[in-house]
C-alpha atoms as a PDB file:
ATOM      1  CA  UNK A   1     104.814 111.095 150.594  1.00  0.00           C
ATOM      2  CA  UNK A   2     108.459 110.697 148.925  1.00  0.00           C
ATOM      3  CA  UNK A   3     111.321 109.608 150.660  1.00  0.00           C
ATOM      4  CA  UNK A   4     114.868 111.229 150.224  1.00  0.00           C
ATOM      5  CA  UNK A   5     115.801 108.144 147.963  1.00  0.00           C
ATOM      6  CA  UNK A   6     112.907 108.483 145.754  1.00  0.00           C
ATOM      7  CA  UNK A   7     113.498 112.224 145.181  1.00  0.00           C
ATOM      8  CA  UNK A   8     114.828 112.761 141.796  1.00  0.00           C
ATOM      9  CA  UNK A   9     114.837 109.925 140.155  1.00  0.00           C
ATOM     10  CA  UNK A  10     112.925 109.224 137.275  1.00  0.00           C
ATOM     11  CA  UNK A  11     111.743 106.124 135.959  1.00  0.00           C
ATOM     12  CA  UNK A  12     112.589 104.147 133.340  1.00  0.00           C
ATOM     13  CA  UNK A  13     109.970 103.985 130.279  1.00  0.00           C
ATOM     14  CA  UNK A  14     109.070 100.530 129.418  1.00  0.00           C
ATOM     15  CA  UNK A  15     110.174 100.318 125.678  1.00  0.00           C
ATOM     16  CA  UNK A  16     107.045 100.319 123.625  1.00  0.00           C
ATOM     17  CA  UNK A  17     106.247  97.844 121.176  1.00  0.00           C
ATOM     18  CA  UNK A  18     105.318  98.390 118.030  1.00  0.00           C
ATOM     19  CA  UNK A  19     102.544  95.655 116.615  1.00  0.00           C
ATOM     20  CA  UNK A  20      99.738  96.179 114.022  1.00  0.00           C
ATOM     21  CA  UNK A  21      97.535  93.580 115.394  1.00  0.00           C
ATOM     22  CA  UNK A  22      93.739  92.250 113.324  1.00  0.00           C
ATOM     23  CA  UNK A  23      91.269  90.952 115.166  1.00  0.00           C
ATOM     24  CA  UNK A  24      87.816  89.141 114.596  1.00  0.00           C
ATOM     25  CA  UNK A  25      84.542  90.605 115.803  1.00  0.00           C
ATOM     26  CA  UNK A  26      83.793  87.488 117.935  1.00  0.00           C
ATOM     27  CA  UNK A  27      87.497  87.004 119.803  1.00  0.00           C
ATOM     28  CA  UNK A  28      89.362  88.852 122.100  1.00  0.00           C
ATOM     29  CA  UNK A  29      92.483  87.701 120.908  1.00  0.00           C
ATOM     30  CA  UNK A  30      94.089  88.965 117.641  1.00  0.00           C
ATOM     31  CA  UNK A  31      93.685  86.494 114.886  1.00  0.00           C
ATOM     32  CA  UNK A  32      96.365  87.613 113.246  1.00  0.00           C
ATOM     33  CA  UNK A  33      99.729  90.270 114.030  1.00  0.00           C
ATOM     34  CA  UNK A  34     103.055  91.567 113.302  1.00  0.00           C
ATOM     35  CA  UNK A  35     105.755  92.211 115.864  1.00  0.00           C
ATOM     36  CA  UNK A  36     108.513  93.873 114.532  1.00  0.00           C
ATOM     37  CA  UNK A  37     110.135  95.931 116.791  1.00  0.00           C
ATOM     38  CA  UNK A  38     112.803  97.445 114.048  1.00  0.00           C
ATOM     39  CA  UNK A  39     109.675  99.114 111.883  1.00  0.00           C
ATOM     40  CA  UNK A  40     109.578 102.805 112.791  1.00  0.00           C
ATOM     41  CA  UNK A  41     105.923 104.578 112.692  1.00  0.00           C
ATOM     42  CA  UNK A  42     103.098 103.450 110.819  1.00  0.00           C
ATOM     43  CA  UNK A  43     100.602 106.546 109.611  1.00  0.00           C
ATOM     44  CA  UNK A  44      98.332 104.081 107.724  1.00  0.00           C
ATOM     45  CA  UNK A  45      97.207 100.924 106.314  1.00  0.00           C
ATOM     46  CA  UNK A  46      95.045  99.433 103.607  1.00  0.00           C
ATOM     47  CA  UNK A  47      93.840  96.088 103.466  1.00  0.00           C
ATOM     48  CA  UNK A  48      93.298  94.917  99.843  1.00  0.00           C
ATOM     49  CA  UNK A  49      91.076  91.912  99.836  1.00  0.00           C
ATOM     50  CA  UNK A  50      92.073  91.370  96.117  1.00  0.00           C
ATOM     51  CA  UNK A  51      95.745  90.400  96.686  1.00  0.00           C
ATOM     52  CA  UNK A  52      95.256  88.878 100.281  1.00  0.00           C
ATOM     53  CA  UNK A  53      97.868  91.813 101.334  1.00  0.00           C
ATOM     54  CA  UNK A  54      97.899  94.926 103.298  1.00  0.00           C
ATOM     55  CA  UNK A  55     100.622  98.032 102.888  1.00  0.00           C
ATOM     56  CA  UNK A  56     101.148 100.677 105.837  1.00  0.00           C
ATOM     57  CA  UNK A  57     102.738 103.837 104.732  1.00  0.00           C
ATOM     58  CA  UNK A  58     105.591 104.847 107.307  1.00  0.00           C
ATOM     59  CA  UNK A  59     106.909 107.637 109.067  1.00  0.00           C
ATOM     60  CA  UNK A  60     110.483 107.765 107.146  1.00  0.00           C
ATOM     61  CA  UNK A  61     108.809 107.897 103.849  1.00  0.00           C
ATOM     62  CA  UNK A  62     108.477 104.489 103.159  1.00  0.00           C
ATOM     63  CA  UNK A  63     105.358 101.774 101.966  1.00  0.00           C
ATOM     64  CA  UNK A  64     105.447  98.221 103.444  1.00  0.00           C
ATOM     65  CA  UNK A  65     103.254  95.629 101.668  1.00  0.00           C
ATOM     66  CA  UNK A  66     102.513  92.662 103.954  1.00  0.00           C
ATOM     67  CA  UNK A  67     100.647  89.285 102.412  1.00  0.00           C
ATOM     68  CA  UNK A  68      98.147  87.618 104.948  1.00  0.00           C
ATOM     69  CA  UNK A  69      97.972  83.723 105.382  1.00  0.00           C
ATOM     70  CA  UNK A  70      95.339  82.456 107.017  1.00  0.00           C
ATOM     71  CA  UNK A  71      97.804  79.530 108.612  1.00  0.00           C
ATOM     72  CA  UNK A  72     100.191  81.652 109.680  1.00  0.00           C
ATOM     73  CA  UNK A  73      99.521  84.206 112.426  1.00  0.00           C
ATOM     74  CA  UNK A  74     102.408  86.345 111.811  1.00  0.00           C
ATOM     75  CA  UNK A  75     104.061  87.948 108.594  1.00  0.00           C
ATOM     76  CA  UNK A  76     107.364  89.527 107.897  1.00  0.00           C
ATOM     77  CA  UNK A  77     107.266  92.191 104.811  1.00  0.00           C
ATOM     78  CA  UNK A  78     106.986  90.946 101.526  1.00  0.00           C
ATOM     79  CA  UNK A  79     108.406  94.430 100.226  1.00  0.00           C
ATOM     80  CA  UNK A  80     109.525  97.946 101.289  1.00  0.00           C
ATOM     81  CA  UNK A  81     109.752 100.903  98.681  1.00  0.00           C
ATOM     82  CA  UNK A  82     110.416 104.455  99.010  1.00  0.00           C
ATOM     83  CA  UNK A  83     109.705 107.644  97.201  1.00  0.00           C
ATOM     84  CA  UNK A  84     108.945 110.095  99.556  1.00  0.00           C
ATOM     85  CA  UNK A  85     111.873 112.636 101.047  1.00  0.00           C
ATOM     86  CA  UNK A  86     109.906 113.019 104.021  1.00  0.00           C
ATOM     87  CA  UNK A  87     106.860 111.474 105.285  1.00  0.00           C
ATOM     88  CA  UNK A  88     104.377 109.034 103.746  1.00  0.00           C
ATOM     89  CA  UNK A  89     101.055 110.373 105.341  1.00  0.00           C
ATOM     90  CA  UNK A  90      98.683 107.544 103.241  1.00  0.00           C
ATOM     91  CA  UNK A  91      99.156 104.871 101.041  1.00  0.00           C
ATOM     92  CA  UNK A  92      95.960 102.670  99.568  1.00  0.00           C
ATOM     93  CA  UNK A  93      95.163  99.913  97.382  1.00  0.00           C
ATOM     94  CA  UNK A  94      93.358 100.771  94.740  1.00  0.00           C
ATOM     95  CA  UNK A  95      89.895  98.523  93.782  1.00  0.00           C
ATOM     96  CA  UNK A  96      91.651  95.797  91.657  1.00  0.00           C
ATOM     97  CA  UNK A  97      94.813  95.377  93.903  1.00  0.00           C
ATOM     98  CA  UNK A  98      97.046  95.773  91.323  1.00  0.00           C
ATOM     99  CA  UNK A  99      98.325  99.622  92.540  1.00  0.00           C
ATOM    100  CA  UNK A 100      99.414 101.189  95.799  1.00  0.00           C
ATOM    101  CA  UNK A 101      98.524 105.092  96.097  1.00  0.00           C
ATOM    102  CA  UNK A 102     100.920 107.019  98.377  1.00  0.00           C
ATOM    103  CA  UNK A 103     101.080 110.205  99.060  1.00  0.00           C
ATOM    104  CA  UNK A 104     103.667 111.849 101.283  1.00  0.00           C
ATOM    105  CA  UNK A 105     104.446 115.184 103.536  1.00  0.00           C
ATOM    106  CA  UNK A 106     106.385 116.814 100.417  1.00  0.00           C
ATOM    107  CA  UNK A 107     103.292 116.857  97.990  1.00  0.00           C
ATOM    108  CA  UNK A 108     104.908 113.865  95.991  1.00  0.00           C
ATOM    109  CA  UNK A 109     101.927 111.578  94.826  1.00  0.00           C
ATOM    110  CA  UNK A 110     103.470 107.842  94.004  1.00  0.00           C
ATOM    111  CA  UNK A 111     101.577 105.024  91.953  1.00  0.00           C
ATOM    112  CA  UNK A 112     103.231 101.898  92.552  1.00  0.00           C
ATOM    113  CA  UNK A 113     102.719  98.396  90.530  1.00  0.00           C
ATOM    114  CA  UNK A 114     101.455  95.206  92.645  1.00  0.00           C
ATOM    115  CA  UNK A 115     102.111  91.670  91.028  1.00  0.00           C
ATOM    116  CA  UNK A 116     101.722  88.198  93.162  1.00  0.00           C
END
């Protein structure tokens, strides 16, 4: 049953927080996150074992490369590049970790150059 002061109201969506989170196999608790609440939608990620880094390719066309410390349990970007007018649907590390693949919504395929 509604009341009269409950009719037509709606409520108020909790904000939603926007976190790429890792976690081991044998915790519940992430091992290791990123909480930025400014970064707009992630599409993907890659992990690259080779440079100890990880790059998410984002809704507004950008790539965001990330470098994992095992000390530290958050990161902050280490870079941000763009190429894509729309979209980036993918972006991957290739087997060396040396190159970033993206590839966006307008058919533009980008190779970009890794050095740590």
């Amino acid at each position: 049953l509604m009341n009269r002061k409950s009719m037509g109201k709606k409520k108020k969506k909790k904000k939603e927080e926007k976190k790429i989170r890792f976690y081991d196999i044998d915790y519940q608790q992430p091992v290791f996150r990123i909480n930025d609440t400014t970064r707009v939608q992630s599409n993907s990620i890659s992990v690259s074992t080779a440079a100890s880094a990880f790059v998410t390719a984002q809704q507004d066309g950008t790539i965001v490369v990330y470098t994992m410390h095992p000390t530290k349990p958050e990161a902050a970007p280490l870079t941000q590049a763009s190429c894509h007018s729309n979209s980036c649907v993918k972006a991957v590390w290739t087997t060396d970790g040396k190159q970033v693949v993206s590839v966006g919504s307008d058919g533009d395929v980008c190779v970009w150059n890794y050095f740590m």
